[in-house]
C-alpha atoms as a PDB file:
ATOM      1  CA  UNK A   1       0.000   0.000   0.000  1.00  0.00           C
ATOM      2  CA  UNK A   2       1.624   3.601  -0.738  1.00  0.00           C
ATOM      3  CA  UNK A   3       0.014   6.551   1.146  1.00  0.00           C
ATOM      4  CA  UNK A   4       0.592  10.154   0.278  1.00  0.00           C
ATOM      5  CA  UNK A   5       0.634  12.445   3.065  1.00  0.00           C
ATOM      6  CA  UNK A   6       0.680  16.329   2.743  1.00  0.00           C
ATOM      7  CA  UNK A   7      -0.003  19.253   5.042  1.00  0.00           C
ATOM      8  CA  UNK A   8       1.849  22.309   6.118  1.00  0.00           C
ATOM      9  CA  UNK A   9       2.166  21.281   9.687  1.00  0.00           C
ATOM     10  CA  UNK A  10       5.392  19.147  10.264  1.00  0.00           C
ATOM     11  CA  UNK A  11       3.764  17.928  13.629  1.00  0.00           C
ATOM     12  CA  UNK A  12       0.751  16.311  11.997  1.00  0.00           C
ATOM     13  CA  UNK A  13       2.527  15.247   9.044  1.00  0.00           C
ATOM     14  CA  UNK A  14       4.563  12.957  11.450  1.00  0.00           C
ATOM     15  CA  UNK A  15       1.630  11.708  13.805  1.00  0.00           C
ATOM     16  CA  UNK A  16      -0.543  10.957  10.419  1.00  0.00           C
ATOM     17  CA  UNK A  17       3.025   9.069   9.219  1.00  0.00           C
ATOM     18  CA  UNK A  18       3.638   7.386  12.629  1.00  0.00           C
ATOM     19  CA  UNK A  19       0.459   6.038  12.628  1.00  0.00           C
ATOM     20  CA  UNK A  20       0.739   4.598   9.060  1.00  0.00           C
ATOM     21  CA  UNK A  21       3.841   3.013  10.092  1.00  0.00           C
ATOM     22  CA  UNK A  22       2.461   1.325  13.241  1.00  0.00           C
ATOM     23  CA  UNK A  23      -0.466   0.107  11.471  1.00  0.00           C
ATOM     24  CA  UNK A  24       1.312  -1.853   8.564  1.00  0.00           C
ATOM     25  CA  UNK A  25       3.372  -3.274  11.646  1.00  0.00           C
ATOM     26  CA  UNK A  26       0.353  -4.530  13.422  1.00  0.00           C
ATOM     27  CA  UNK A  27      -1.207  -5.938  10.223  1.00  0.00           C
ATOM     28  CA  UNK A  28       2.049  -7.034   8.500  1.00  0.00           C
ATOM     29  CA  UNK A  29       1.258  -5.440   5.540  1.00  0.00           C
ATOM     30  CA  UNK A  30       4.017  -3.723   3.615  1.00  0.00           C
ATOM     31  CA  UNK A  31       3.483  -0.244   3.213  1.00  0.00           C
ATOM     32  CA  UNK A  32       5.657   2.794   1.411  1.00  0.00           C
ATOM     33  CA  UNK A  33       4.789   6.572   2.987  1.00  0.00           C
ATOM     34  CA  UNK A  34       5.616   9.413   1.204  1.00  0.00           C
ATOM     35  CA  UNK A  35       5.289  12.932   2.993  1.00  0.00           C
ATOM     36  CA  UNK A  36       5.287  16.219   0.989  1.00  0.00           C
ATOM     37  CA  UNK A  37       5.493  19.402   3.869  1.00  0.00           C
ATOM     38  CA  UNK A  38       3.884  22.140   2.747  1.00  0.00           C
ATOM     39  CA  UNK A  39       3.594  21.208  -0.613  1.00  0.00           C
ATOM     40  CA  UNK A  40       3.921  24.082  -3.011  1.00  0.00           C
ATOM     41  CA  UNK A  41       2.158  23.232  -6.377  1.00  0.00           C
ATOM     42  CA  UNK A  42      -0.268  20.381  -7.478  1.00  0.00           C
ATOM     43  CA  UNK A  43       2.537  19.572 -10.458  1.00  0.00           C
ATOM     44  CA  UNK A  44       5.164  18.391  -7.750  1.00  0.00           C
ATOM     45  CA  UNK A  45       2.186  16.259  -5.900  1.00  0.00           C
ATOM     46  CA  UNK A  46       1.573  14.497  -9.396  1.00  0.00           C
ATOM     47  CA  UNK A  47       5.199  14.029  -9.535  1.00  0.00           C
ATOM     48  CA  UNK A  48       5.085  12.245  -6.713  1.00  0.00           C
ATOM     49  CA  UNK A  49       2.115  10.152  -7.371  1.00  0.00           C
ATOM     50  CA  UNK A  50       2.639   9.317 -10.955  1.00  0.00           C
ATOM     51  CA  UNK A  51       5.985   7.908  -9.565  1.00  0.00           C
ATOM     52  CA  UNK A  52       4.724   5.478  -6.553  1.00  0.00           C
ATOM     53  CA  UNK A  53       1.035   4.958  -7.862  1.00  0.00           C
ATOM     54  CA  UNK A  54      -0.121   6.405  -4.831  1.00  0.00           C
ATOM     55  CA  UNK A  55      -2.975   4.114  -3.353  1.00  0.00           C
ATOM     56  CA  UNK A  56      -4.326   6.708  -0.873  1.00  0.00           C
ATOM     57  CA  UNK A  57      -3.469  10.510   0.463  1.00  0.00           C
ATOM     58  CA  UNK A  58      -3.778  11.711   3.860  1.00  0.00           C
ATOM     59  CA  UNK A  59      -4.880  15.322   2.311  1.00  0.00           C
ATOM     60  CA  UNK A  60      -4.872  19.204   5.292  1.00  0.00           C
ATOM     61  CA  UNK A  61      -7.303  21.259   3.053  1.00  0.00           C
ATOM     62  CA  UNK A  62      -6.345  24.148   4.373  1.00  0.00           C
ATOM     63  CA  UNK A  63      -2.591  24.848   3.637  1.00  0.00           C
ATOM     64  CA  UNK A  64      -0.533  28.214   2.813  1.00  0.00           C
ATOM     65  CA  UNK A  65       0.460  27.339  -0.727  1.00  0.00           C
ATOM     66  CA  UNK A  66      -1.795  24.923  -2.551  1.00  0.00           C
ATOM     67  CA  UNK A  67      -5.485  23.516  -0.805  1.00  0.00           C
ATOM     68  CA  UNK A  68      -6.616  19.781  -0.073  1.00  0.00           C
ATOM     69  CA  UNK A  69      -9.339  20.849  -2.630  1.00  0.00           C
ATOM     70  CA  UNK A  70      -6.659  21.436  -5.395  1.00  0.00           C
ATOM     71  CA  UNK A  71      -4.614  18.585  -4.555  1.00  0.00           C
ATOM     72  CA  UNK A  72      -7.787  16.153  -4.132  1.00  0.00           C
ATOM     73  CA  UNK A  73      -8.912  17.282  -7.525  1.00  0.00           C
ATOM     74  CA  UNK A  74      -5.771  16.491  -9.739  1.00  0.00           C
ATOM     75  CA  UNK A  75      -5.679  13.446  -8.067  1.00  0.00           C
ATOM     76  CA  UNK A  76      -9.152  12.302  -8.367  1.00  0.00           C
ATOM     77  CA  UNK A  77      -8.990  13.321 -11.960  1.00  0.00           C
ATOM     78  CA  UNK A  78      -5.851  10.826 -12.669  1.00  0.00           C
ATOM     79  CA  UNK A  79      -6.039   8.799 -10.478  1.00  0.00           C
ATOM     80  CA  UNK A  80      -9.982   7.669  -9.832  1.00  0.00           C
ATOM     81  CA  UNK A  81      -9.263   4.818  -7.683  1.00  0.00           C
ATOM     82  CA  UNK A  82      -7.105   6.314  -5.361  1.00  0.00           C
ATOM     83  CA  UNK A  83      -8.560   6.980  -1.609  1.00  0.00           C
ATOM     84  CA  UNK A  84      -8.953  10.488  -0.244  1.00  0.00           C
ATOM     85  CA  UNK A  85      -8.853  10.869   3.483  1.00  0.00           C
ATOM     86  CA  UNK A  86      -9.003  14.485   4.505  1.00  0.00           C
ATOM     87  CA  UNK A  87      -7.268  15.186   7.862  1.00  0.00           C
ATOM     88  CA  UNK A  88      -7.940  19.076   9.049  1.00  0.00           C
ATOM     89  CA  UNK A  89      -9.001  21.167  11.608  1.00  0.00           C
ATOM     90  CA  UNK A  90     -11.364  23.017   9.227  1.00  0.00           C
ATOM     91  CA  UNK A  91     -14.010  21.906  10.192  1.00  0.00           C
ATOM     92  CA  UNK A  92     -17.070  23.581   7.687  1.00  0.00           C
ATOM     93  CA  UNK A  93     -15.132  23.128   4.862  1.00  0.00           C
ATOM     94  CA  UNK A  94     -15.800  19.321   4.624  1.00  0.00           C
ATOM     95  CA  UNK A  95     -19.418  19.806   2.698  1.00  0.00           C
ATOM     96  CA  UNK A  96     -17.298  21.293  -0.195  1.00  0.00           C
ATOM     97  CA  UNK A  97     -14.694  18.581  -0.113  1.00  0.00           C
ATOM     98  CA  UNK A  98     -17.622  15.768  -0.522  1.00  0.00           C
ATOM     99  CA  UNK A  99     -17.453  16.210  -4.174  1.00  0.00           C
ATOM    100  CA  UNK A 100     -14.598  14.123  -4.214  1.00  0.00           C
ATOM    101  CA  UNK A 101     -15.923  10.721  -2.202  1.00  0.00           C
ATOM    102  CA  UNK A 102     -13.470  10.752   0.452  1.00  0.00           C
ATOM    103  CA  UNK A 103     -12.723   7.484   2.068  1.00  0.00           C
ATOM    104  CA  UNK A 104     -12.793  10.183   5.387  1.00  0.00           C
ATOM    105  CA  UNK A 105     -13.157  13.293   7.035  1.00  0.00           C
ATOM    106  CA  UNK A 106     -10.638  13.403  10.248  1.00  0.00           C
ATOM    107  CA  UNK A 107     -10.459  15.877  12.466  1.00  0.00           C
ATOM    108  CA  UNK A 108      -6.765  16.932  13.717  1.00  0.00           C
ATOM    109  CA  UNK A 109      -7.734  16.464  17.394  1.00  0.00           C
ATOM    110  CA  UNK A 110      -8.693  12.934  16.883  1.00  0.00           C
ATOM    111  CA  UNK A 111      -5.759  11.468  15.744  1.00  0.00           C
ATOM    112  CA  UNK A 112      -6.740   7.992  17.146  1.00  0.00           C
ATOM    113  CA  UNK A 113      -9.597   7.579  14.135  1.00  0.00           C
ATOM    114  CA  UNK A 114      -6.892   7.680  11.332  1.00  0.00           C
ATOM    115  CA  UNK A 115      -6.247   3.569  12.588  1.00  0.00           C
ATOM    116  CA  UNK A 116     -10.071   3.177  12.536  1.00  0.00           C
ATOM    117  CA  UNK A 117      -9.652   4.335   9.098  1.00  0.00           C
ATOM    118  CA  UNK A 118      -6.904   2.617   7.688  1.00  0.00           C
ATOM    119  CA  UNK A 119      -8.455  -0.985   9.217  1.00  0.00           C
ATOM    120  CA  UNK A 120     -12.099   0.026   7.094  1.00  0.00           C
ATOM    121  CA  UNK A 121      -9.542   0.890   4.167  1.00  0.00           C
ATOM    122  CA  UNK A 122      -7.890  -2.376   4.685  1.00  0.00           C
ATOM    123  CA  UNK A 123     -10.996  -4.286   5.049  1.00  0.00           C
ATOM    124  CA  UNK A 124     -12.363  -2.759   1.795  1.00  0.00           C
ATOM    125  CA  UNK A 125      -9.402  -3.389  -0.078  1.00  0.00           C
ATOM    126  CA  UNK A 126      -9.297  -7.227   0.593  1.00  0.00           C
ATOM    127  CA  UNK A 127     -13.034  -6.933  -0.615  1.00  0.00           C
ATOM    128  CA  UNK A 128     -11.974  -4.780  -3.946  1.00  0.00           C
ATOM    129  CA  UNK A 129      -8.411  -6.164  -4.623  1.00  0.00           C
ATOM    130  CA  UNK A 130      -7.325  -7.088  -7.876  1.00  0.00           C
ATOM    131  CA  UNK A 131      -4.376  -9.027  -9.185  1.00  0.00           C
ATOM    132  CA  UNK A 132      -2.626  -9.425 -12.730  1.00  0.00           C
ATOM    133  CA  UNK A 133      -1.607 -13.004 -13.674  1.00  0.00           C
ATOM    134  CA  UNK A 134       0.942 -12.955 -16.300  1.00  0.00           C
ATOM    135  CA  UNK A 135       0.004 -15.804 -18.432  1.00  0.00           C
ATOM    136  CA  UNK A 136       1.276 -17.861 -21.568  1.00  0.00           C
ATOM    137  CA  UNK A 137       2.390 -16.006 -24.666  1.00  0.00           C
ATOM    138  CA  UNK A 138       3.230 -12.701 -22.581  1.00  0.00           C
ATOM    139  CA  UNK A 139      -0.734 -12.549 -21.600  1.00  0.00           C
ATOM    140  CA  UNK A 140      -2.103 -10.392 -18.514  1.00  0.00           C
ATOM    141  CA  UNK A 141      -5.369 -11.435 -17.432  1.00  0.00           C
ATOM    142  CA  UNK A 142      -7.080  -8.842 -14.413  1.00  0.00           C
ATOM    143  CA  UNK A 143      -8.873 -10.932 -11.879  1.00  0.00           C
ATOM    144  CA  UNK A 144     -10.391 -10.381  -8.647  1.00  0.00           C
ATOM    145  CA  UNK A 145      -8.921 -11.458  -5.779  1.00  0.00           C
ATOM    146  CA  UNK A 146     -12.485 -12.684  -4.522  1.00  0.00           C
ATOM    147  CA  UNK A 147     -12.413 -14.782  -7.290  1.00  0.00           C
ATOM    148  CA  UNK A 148      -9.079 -17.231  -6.499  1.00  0.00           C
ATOM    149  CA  UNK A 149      -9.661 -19.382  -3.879  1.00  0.00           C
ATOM    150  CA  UNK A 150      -6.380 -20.704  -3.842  1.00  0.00           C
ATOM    151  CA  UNK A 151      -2.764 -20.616  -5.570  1.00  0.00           C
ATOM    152  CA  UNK A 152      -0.465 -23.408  -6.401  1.00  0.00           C
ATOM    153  CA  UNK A 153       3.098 -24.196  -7.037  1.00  0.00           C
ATOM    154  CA  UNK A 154       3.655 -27.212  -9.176  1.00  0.00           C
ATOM    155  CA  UNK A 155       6.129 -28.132 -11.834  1.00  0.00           C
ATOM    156  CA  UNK A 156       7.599 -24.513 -12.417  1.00  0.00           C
ATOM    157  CA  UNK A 157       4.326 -23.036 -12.728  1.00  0.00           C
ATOM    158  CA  UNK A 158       2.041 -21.125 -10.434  1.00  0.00           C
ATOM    159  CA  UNK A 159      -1.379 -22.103 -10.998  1.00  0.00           C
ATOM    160  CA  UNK A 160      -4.224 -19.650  -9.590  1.00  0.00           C
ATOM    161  CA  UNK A 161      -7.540 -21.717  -8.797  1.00  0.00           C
ATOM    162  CA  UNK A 162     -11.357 -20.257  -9.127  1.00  0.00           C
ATOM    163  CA  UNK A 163     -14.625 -21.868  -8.946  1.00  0.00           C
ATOM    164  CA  UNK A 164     -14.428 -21.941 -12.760  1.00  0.00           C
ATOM    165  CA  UNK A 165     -11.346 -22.775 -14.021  1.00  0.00           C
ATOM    166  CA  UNK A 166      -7.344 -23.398 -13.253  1.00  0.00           C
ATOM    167  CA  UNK A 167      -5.238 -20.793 -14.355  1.00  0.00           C
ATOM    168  CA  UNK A 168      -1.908 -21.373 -15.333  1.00  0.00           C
ATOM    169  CA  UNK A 169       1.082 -18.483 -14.800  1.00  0.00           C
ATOM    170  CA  UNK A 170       4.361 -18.002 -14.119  1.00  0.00           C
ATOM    171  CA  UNK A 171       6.223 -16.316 -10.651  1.00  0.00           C
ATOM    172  CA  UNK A 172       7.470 -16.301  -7.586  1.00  0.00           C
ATOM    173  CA  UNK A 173       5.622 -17.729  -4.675  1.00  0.00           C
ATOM    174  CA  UNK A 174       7.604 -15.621  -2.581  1.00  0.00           C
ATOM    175  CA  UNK A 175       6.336 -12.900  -4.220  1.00  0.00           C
ATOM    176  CA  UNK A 176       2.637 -13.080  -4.720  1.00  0.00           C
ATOM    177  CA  UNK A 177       2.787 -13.936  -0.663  1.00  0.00           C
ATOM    178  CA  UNK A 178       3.692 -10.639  -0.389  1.00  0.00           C
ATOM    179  CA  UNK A 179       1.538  -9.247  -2.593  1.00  0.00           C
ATOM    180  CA  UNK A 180      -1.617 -10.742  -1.720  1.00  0.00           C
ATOM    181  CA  UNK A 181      -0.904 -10.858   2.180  1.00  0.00           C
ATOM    182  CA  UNK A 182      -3.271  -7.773   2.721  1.00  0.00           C
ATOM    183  CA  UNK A 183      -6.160  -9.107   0.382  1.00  0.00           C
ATOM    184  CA  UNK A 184      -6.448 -11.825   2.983  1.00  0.00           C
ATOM    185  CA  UNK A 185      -4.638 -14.767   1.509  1.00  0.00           C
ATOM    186  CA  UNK A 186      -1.834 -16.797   3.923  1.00  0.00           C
ATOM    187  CA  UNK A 187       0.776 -19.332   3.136  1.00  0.00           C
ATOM    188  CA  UNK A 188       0.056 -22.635   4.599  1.00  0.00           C
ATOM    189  CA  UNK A 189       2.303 -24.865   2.747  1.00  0.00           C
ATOM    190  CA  UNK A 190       5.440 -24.314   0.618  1.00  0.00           C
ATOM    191  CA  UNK A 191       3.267 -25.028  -2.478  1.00  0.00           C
ATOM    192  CA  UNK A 192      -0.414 -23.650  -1.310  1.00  0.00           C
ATOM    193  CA  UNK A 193      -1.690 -19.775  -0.802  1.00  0.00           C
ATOM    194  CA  UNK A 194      -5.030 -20.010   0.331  1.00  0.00           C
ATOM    195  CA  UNK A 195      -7.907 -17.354   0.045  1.00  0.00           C
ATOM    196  CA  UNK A 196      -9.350 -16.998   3.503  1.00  0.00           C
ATOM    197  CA  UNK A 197     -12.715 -16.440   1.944  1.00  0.00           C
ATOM    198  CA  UNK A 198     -12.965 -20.075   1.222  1.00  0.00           C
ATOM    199  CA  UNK A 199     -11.809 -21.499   4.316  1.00  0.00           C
ATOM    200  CA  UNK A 200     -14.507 -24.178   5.837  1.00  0.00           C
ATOM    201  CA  UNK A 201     -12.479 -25.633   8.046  1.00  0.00           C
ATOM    202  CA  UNK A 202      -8.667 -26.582  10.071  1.00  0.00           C
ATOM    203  CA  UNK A 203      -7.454 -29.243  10.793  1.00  0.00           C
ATOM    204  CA  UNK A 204      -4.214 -30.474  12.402  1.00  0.00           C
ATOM    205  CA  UNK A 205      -2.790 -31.493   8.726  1.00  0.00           C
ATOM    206  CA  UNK A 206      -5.057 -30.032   6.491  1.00  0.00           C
ATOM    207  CA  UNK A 207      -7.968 -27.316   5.844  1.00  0.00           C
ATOM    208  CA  UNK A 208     -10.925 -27.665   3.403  1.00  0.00           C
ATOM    209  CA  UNK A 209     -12.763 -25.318   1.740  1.00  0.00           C
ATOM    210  CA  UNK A 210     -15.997 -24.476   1.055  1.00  0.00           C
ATOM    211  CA  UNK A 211     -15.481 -26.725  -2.281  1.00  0.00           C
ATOM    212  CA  UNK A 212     -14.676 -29.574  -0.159  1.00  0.00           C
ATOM    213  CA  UNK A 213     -11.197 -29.021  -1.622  1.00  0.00           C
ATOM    214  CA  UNK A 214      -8.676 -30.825   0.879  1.00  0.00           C
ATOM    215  CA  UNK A 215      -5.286 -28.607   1.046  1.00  0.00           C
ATOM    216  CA  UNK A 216      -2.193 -30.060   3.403  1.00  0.00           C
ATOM    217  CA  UNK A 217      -1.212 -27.410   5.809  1.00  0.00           C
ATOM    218  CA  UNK A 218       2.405 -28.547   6.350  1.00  0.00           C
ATOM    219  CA  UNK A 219       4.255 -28.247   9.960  1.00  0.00           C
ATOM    220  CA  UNK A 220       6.283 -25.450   9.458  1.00  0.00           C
ATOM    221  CA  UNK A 221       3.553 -23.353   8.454  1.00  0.00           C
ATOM    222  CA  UNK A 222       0.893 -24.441  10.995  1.00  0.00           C
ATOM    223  CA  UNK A 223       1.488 -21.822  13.574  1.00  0.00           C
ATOM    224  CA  UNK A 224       1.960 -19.284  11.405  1.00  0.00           C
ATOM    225  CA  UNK A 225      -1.620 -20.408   9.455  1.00  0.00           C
ATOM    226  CA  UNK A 226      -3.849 -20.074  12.433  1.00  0.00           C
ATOM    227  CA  UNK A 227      -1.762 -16.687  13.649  1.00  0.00           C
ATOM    228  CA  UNK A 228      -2.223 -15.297  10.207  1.00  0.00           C
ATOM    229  CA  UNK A 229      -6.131 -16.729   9.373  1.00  0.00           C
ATOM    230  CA  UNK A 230      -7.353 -14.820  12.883  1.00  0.00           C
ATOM    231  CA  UNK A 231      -5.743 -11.613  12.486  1.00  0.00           C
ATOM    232  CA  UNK A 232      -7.761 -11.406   8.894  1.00  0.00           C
ATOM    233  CA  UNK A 233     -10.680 -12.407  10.502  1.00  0.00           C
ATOM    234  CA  UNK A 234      -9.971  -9.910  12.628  1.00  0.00           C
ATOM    235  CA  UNK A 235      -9.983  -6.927  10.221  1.00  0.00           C
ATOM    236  CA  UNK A 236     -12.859  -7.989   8.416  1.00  0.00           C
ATOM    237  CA  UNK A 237     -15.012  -8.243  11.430  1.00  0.00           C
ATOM    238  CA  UNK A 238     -13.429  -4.974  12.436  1.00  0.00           C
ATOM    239  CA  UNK A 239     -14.499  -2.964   9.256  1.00  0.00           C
ATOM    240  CA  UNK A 240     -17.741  -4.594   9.352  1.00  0.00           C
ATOM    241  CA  UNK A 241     -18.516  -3.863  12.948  1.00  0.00           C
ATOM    242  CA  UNK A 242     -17.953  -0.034  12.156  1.00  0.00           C
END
């Protein structure tokens, strides 16, 4: 996940930062923050963006140089997916900052809601999530990561499992752990990278899903399986709760 964050004041710019950084601790997911203090023009914000493919900014509206309005626009404009979440003291200007569908308004003097609001993020990112699988013949097919209930390594080849159909691709295991880690999907065996979603069951040497597909969880990664499966639980439950 990359987060922008940009405002004028070098004491919220941290707090918004160190909160970031303590959330992608807690919920092992690898995230990249990149702070702009009091940013000066909307072209070196884009700079910035178009270089890290920003996946959501932490946005003051009200700063000396450039506004949260201005910067929320040129972003919103390029970049429609990305997630606005305005953090200010300013109060009444939020109804003219709705035209952009922030994720969230946060007020300065309630720092503690920006972890409420990257767990709801979180939660509806694993929901929203897609993936590229690089396929035969230099082919990229876009799939949801709803969709794959479960990845496989077998024979040099990573093969991505649906309901519908076995897709096979090329990679690093390694790597689409990962990358997938914060859509909800855990390693439980050097060859298997299961989809929480479609978890029925756990055993003590295995876990089926809601298929009846029978998967081996192997020893090394048994502890880590049942750490892992909760803590997405977790989060889901979490964003749905509020």
């Amino acid at each position: 996940m990359n987060v922008l964050i940009c405002d004028d004041e070098r004491r919220d710019l941290q707090m918004v930062r160190l909160h970031v950084e303590q959330f992608g601790k807690d919920q092992q997911i690898d995230v990249s923050i990149y702070t702009l203090w009091n940013p000066k023009s909307s072209a070196e914000i884009m700079a910035m963006a178009e270089k890290h493919e920003m996946d959501v900014a932490f946005l003051d509206i009200d700063m000396p140089h450039i506004s949260g309005d201005a910067i929320a626009s040129a972003l919103t404009e390029k970049y429609p997916s990305i997630q606005i979440i305005f953090f200010t003291n300013r109060g009444e200007m939020v109804y003219d900052m709705l035209k952009y569908k922030p994720f969230r308004f946060i007020q300065k003097a309630e720092p503690w809601k920006i972890d409420t609001a990257l767990m709801n993020l979180s939660k509806q990112r694993m929901t929203d999530g897609h993936v590229l699988i690089e396929k035969a013949k230099n082919e990229v097919m876009d799939a949801s990561v709803e969709e794959i209930m479960y990845i496989e390594a077998a024979k040099h080849q990573i093969i991505y499992h649906t309901e519908d159909e076995a897709i096979v691709s090329k990679g690093s295991m390694a790597k689409i752990v990962k990358e997938l880690w914060e859509y909800g999907f855990i390693r439980v065996h050097v060859a298997y990278v299961v989809n929480i979603r479609y978890i029925k069951q756990i055993g003590k040497k295995e876990l089926i899903l809601r298929d009846e597909t029978v998967l081996p969880i192997s020893g090394s990664y048994k502890e880590e399986t049942m750490k892992n499966y909760k803590m997405l639980l977790e989060r889901i439950r979490y964003g749905e709760s509020r």
